[in-house]
PDB file of N, CA and C in Angstrom:
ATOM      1  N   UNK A   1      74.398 -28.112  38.066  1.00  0.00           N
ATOM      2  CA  UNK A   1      75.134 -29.280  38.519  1.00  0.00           C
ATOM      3  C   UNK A   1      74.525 -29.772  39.817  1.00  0.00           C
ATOM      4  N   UNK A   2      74.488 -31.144  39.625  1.00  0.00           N
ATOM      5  CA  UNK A   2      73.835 -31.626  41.377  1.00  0.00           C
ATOM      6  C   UNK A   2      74.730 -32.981  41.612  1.00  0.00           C
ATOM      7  N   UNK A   3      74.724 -32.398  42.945  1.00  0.00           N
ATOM      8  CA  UNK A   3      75.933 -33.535  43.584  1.00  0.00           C
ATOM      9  C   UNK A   3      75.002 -34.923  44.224  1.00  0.00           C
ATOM     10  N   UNK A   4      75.772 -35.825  45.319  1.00  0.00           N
ATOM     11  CA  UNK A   4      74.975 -36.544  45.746  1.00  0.00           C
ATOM     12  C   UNK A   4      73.914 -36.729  46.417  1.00  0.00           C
ATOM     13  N   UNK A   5      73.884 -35.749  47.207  1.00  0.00           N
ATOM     14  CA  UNK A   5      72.599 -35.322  48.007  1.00  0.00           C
ATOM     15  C   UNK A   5      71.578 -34.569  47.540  1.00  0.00           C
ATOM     16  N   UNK A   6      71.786 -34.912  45.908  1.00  0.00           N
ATOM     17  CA  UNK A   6      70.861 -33.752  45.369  1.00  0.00           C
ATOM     18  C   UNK A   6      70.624 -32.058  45.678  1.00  0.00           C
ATOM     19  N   UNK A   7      71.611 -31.388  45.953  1.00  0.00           N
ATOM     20  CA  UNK A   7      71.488 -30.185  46.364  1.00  0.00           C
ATOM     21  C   UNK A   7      71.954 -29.070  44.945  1.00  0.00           C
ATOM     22  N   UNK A   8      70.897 -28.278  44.491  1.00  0.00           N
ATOM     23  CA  UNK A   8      71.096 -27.418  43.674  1.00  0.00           C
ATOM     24  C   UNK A   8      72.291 -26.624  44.027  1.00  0.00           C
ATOM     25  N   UNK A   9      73.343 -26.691  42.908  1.00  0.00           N
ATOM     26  CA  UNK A   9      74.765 -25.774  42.882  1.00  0.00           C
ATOM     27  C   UNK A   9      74.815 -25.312  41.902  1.00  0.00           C
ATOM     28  N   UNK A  10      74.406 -23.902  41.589  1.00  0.00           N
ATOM     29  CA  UNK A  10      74.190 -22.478  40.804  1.00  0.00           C
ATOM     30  C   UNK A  10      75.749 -22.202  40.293  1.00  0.00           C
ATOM     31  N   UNK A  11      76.736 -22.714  39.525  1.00  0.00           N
ATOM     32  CA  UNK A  11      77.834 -22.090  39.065  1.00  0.00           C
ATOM     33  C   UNK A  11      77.936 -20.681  39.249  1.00  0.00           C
ATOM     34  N   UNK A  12      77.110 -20.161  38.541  1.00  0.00           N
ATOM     35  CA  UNK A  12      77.149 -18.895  37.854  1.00  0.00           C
ATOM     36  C   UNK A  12      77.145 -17.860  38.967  1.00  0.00           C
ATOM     37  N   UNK A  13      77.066 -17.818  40.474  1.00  0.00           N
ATOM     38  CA  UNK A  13      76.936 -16.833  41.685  1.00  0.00           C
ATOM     39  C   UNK A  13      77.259 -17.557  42.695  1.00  0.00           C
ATOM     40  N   UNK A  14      77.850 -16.938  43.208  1.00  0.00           N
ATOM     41  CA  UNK A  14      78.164 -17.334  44.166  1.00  0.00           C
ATOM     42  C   UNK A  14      77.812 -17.413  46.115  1.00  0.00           C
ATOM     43  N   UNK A  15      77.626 -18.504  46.602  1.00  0.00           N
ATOM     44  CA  UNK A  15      76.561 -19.039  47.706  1.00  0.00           C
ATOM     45  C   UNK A  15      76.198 -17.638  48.553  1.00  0.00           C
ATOM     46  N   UNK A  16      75.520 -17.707  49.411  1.00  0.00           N
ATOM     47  CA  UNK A  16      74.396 -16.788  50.138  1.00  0.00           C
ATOM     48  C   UNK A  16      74.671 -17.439  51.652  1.00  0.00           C
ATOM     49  N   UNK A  17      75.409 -16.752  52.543  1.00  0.00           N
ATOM     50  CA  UNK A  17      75.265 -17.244  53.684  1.00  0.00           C
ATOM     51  C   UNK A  17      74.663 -16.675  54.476  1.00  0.00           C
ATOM     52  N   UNK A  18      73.601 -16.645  55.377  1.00  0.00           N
ATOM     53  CA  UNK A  18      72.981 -15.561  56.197  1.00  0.00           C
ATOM     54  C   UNK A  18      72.601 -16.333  57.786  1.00  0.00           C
ATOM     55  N   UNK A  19      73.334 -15.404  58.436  1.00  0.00           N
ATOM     56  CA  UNK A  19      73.426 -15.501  59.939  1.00  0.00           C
ATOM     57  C   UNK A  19      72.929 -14.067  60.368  1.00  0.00           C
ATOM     58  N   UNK A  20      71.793 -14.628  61.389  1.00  0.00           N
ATOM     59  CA  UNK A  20      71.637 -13.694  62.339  1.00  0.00           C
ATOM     60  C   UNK A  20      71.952 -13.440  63.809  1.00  0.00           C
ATOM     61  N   UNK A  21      73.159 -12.654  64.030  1.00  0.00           N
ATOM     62  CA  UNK A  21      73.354 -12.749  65.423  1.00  0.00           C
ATOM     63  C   UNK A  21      72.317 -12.345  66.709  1.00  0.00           C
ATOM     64  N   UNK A  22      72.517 -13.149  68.074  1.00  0.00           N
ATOM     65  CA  UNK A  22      71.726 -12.861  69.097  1.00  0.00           C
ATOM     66  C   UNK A  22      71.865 -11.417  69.734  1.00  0.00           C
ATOM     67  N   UNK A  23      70.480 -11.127  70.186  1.00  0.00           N
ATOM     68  CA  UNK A  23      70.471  -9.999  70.964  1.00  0.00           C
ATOM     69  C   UNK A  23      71.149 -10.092  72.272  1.00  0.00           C
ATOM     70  N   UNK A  24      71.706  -9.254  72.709  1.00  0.00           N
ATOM     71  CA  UNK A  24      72.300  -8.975  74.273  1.00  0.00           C
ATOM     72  C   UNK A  24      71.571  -9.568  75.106  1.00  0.00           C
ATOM     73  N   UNK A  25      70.078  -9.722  75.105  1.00  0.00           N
ATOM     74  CA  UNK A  25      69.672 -10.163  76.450  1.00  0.00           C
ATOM     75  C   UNK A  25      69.379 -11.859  76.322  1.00  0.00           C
ATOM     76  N   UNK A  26      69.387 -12.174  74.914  1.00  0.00           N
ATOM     77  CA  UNK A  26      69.398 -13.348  74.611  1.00  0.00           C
ATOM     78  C   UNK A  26      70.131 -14.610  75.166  1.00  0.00           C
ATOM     79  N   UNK A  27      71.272 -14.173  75.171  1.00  0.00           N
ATOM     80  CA  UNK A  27      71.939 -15.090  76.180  1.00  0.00           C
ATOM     81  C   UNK A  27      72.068 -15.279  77.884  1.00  0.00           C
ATOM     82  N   UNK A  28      71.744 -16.393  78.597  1.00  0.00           N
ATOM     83  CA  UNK A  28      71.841 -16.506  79.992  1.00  0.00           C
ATOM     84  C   UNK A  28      73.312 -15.749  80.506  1.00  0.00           C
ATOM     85  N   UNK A  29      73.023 -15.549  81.920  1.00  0.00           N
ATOM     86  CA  UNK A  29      73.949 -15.356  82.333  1.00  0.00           C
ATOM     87  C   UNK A  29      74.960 -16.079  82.880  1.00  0.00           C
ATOM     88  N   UNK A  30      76.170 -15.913  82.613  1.00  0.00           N
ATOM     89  CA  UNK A  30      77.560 -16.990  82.595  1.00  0.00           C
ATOM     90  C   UNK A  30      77.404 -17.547  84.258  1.00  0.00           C
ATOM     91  N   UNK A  31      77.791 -18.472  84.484  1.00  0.00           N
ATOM     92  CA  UNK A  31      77.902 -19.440  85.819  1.00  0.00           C
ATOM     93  C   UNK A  31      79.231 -19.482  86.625  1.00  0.00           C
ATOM     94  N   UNK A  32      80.419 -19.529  87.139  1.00  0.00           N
ATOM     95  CA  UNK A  32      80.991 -20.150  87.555  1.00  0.00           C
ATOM     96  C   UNK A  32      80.792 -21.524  88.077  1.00  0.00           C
ATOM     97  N   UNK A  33      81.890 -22.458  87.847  1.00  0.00           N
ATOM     98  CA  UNK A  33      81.678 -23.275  88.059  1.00  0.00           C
ATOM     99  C   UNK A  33      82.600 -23.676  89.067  1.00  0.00           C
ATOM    100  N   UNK A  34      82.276 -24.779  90.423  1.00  0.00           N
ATOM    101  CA  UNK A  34      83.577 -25.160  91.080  1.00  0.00           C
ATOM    102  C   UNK A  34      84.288 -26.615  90.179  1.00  0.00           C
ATOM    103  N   UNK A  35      84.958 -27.390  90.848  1.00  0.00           N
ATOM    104  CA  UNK A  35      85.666 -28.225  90.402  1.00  0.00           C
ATOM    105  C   UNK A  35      84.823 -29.298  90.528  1.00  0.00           C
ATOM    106  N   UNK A  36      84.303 -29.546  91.615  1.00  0.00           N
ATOM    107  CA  UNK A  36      83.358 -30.400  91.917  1.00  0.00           C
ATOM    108  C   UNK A  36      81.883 -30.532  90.877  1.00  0.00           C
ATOM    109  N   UNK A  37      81.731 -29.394  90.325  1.00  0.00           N
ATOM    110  CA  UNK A  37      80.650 -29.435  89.297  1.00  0.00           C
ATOM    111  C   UNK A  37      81.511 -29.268  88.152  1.00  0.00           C
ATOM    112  N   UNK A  38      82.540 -29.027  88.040  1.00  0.00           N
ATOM    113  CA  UNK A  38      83.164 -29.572  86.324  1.00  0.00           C
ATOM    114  C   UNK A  38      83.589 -30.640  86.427  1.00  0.00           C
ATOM    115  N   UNK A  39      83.905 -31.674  87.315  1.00  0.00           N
ATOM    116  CA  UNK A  39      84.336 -33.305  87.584  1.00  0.00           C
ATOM    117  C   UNK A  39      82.937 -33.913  87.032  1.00  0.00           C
ATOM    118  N   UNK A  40      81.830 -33.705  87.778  1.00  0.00           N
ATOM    119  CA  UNK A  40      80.349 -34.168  87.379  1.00  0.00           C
ATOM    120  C   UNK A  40      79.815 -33.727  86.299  1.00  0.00           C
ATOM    121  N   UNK A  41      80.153 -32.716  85.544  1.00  0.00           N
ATOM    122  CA  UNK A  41      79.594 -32.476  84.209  1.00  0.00           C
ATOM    123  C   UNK A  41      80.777 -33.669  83.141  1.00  0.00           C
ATOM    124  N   UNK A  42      82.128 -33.415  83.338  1.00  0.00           N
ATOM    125  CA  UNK A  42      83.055 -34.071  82.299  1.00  0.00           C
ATOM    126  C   UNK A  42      82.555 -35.558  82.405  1.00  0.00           C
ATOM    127  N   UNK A  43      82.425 -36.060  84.020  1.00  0.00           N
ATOM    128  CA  UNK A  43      82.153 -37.756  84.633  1.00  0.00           C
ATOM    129  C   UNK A  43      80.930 -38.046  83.262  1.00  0.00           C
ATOM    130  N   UNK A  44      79.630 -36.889  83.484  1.00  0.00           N
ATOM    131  CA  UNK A  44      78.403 -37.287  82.625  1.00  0.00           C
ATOM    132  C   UNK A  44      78.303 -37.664  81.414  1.00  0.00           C
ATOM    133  N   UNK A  45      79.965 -36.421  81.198  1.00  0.00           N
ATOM    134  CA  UNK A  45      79.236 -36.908  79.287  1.00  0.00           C
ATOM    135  C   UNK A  45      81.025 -37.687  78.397  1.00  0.00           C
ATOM    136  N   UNK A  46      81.331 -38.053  79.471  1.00  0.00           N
ATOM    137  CA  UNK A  46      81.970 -39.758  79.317  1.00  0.00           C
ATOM    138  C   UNK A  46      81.545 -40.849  79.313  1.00  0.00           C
ATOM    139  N   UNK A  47      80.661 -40.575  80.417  1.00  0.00           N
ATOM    140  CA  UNK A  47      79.442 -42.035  80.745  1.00  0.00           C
ATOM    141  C   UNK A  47      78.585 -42.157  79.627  1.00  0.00           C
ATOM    142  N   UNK A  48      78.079 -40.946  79.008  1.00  0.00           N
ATOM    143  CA  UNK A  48      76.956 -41.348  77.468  1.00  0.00           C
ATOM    144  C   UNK A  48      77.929 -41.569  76.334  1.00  0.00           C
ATOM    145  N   UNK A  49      78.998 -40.846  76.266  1.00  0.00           N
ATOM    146  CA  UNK A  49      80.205 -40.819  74.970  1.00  0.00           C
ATOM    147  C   UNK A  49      80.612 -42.082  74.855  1.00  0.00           C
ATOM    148  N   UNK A  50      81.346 -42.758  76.079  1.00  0.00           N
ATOM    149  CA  UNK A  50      81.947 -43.926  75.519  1.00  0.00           C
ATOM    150  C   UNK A  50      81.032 -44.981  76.374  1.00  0.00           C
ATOM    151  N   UNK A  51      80.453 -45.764  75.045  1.00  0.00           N
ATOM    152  CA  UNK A  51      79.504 -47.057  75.468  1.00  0.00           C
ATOM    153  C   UNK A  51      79.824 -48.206  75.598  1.00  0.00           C
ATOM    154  N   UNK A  52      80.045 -48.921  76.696  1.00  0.00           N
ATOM    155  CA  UNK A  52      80.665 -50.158  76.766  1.00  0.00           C
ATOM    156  C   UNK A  52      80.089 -51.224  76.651  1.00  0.00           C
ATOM    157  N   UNK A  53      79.774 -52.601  75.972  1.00  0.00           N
ATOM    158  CA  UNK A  53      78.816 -53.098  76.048  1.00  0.00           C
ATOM    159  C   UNK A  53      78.914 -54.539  76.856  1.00  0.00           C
ATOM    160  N   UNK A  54      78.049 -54.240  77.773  1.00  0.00           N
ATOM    161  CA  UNK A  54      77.927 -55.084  79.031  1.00  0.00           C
ATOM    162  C   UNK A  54      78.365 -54.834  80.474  1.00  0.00           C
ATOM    163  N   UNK A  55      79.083 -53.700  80.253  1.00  0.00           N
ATOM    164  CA  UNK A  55      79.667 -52.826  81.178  1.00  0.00           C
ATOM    165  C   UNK A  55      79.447 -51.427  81.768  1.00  0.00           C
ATOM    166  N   UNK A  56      79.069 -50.845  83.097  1.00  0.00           N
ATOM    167  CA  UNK A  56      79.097 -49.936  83.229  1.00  0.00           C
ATOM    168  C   UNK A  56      80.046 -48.546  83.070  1.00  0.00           C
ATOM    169  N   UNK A  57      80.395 -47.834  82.565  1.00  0.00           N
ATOM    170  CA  UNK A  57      81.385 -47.198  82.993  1.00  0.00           C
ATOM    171  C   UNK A  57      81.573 -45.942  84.001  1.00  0.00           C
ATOM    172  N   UNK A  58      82.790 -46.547  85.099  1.00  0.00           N
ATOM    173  CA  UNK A  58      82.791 -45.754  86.471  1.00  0.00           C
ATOM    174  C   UNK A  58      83.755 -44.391  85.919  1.00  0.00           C
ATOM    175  N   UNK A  59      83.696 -43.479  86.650  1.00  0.00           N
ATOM    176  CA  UNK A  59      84.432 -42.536  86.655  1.00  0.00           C
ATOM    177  C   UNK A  59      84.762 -42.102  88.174  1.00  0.00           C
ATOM    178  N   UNK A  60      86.402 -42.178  88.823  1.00  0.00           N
ATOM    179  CA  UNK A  60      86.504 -42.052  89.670  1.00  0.00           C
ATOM    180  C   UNK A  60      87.092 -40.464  89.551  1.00  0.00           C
ATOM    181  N   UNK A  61      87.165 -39.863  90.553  1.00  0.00           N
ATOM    182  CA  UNK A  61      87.372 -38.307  91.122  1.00  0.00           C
ATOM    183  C   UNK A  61      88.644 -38.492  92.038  1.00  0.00           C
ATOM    184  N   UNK A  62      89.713 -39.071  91.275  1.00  0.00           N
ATOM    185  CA  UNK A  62      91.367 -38.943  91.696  1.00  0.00           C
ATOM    186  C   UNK A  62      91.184 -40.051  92.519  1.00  0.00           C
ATOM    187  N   UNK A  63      92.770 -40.588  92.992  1.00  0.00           N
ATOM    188  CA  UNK A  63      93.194 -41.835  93.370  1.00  0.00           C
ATOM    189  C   UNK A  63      93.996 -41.237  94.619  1.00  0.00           C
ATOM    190  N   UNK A  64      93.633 -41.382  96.071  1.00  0.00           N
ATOM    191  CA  UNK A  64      94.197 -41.142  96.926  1.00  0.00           C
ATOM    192  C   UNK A  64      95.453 -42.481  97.079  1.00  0.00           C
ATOM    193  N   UNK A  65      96.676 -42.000  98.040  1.00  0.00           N
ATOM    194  CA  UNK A  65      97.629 -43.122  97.853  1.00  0.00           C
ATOM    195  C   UNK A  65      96.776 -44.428  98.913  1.00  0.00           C
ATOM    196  N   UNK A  66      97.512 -45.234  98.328  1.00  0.00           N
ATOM    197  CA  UNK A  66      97.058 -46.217  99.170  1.00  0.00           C
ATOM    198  C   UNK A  66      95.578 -46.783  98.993  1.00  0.00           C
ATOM    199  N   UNK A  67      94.872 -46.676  97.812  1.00  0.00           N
ATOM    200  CA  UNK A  67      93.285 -46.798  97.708  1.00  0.00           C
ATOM    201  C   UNK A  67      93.136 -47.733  96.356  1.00  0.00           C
ATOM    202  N   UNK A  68      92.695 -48.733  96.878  1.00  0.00           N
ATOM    203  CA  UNK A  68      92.942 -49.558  95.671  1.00  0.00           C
ATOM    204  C   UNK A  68      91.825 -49.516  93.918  1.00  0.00           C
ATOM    205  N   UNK A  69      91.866 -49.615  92.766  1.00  0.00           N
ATOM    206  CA  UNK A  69      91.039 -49.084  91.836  1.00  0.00           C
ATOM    207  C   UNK A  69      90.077 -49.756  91.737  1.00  0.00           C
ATOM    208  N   UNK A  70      89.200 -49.277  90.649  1.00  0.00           N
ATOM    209  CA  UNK A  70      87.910 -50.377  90.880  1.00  0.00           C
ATOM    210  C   UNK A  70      87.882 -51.099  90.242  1.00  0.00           C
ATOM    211  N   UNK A  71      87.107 -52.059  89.960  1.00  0.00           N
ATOM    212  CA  UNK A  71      86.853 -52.859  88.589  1.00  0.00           C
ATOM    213  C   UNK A  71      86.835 -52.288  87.391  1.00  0.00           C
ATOM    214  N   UNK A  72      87.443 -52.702  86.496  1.00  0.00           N
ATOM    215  CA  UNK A  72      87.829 -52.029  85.059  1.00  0.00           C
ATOM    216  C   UNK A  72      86.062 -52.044  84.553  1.00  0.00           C
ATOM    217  N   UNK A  73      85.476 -51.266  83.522  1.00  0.00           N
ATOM    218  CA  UNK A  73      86.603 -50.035  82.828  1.00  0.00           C
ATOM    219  C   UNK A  73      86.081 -48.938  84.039  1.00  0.00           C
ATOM    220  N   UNK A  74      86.957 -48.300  83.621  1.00  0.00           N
ATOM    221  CA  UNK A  74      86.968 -46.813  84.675  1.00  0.00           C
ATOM    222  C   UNK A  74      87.686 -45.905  83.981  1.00  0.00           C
ATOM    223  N   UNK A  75      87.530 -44.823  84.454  1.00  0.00           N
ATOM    224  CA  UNK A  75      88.235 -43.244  83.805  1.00  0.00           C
ATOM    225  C   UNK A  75      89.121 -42.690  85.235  1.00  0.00           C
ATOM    226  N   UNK A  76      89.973 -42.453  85.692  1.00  0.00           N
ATOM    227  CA  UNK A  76      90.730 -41.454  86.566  1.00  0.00           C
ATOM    228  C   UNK A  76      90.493 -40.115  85.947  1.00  0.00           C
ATOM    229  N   UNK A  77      89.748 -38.916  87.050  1.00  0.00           N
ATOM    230  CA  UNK A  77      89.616 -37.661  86.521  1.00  0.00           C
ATOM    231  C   UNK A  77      90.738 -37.034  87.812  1.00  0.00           C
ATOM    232  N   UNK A  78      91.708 -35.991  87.335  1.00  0.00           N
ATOM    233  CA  UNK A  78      92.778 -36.221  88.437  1.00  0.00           C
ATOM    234  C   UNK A  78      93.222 -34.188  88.085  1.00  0.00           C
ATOM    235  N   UNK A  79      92.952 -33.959  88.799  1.00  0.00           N
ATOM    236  CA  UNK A  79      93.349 -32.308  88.682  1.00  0.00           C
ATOM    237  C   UNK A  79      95.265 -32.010  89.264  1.00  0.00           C
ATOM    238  N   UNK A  80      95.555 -32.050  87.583  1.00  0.00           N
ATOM    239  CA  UNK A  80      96.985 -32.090  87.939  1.00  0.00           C
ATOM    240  C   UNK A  80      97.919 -30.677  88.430  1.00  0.00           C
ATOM    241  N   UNK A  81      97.241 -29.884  88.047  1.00  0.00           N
ATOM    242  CA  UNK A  81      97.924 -28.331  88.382  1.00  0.00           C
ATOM    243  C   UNK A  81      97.015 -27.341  88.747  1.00  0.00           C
ATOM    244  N   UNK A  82      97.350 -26.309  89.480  1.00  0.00           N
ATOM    245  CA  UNK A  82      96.795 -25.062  89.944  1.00  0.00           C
ATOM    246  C   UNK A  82      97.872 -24.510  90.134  1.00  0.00           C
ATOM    247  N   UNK A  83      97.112 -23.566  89.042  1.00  0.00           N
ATOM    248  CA  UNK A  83      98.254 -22.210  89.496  1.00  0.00           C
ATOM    249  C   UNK A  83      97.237 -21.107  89.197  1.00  0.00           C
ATOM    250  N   UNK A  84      97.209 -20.162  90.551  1.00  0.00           N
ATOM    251  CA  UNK A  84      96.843 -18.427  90.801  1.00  0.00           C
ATOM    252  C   UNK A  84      97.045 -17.918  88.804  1.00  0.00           C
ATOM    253  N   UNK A  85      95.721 -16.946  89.003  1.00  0.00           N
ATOM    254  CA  UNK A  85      95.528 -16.443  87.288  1.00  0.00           C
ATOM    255  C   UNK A  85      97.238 -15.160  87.378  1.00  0.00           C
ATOM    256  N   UNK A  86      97.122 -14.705  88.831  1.00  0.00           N
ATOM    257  CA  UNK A  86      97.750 -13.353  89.454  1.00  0.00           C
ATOM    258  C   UNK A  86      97.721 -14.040  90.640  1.00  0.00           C
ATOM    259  N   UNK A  87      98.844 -13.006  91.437  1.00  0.00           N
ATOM    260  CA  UNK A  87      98.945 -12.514  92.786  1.00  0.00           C
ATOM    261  C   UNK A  87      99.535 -11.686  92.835  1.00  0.00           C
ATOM    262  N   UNK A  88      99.261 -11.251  94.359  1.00  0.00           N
ATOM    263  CA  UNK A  88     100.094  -9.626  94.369  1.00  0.00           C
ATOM    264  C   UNK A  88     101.182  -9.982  95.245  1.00  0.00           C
ATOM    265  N   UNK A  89     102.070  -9.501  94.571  1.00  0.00           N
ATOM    266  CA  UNK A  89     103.697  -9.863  95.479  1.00  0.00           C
ATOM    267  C   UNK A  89     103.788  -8.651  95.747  1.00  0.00           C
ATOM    268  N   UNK A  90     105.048  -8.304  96.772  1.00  0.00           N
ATOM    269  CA  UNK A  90     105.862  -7.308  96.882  1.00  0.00           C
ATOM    270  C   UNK A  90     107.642  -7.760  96.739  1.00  0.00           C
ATOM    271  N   UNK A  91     107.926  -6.998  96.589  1.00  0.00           N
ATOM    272  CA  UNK A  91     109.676  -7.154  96.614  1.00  0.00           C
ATOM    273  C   UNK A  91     109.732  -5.723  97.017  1.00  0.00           C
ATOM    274  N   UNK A  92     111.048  -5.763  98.149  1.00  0.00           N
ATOM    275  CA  UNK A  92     111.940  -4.624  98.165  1.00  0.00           C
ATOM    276  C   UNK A  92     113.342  -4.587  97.818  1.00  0.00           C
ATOM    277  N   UNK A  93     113.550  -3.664  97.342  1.00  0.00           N
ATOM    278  CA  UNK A  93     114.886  -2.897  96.634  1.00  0.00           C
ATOM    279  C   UNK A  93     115.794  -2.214  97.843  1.00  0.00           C
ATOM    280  N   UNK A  94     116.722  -1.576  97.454  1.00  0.00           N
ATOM    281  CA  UNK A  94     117.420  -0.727  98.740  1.00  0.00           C
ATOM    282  C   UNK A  94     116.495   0.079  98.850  1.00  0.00           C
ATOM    283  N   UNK A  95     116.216   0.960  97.945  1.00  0.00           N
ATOM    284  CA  UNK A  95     115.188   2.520  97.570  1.00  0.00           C
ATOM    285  C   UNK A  95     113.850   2.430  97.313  1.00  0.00           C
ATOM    286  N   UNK A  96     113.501   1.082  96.929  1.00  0.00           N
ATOM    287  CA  UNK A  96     112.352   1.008  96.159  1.00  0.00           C
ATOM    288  C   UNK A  96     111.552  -0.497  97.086  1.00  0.00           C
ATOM    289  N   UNK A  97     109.996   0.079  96.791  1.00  0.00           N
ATOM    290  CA  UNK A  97     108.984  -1.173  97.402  1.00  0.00           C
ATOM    291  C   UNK A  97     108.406  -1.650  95.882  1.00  0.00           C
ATOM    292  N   UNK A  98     108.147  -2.634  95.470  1.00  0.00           N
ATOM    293  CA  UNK A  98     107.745  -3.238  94.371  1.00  0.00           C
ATOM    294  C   UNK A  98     106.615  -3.891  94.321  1.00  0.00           C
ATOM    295  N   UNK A  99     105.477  -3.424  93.839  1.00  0.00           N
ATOM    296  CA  UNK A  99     104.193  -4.118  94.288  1.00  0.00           C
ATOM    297  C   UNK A  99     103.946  -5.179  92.499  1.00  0.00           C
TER     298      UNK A  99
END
């Protein structure tokens, strides 16, 4: 049987998938990133993703009060929450310290 793309489909057995996974040293080593370099990586690949035609598109890095916006189109990139992964609290009890 052959479909539209012409690709041979064997009824009779069933497909063959073969992946070879990477070696350990194969992969770079992981980065942290600050905020300031994940604002400029997301800004970059908005600017190639969405194409405007005749228009540049700005990406601003949050809206202080009082600061007026720019000329349309634009993106607001706006870091709405932080919150600690952990912290270390204590509480005390009558008897007890609670870390």
């Amino acid at each position: 049987m052959t479909d539209d793309n012409q690709i041979q489909i064997n009824d009779d057995q069933p497909a063959k998938i073969i992946a070879k996974a990477p070696e350990d040293g194969e992969f770079p080593e992981l980065k942290i990133l600050t905020y300031k370099e994940m604002y400029n990586l997301v800004g970059k690949f908005l600017q190639k993703a969405i194409l405007i035609k005749g228009a540049k598109l700005q990406i601003v890095k949050g809206l202080g009060n009082r600061i007026s916006t720019p000329k349309t189109p634009y993106i607001v990139l706006e870091l709405v929450d932080e919150n600690k992964l952990s912290t270390s609290e204590t509480h005390y009890t009558d008897k007890y310290k609670i870390l």
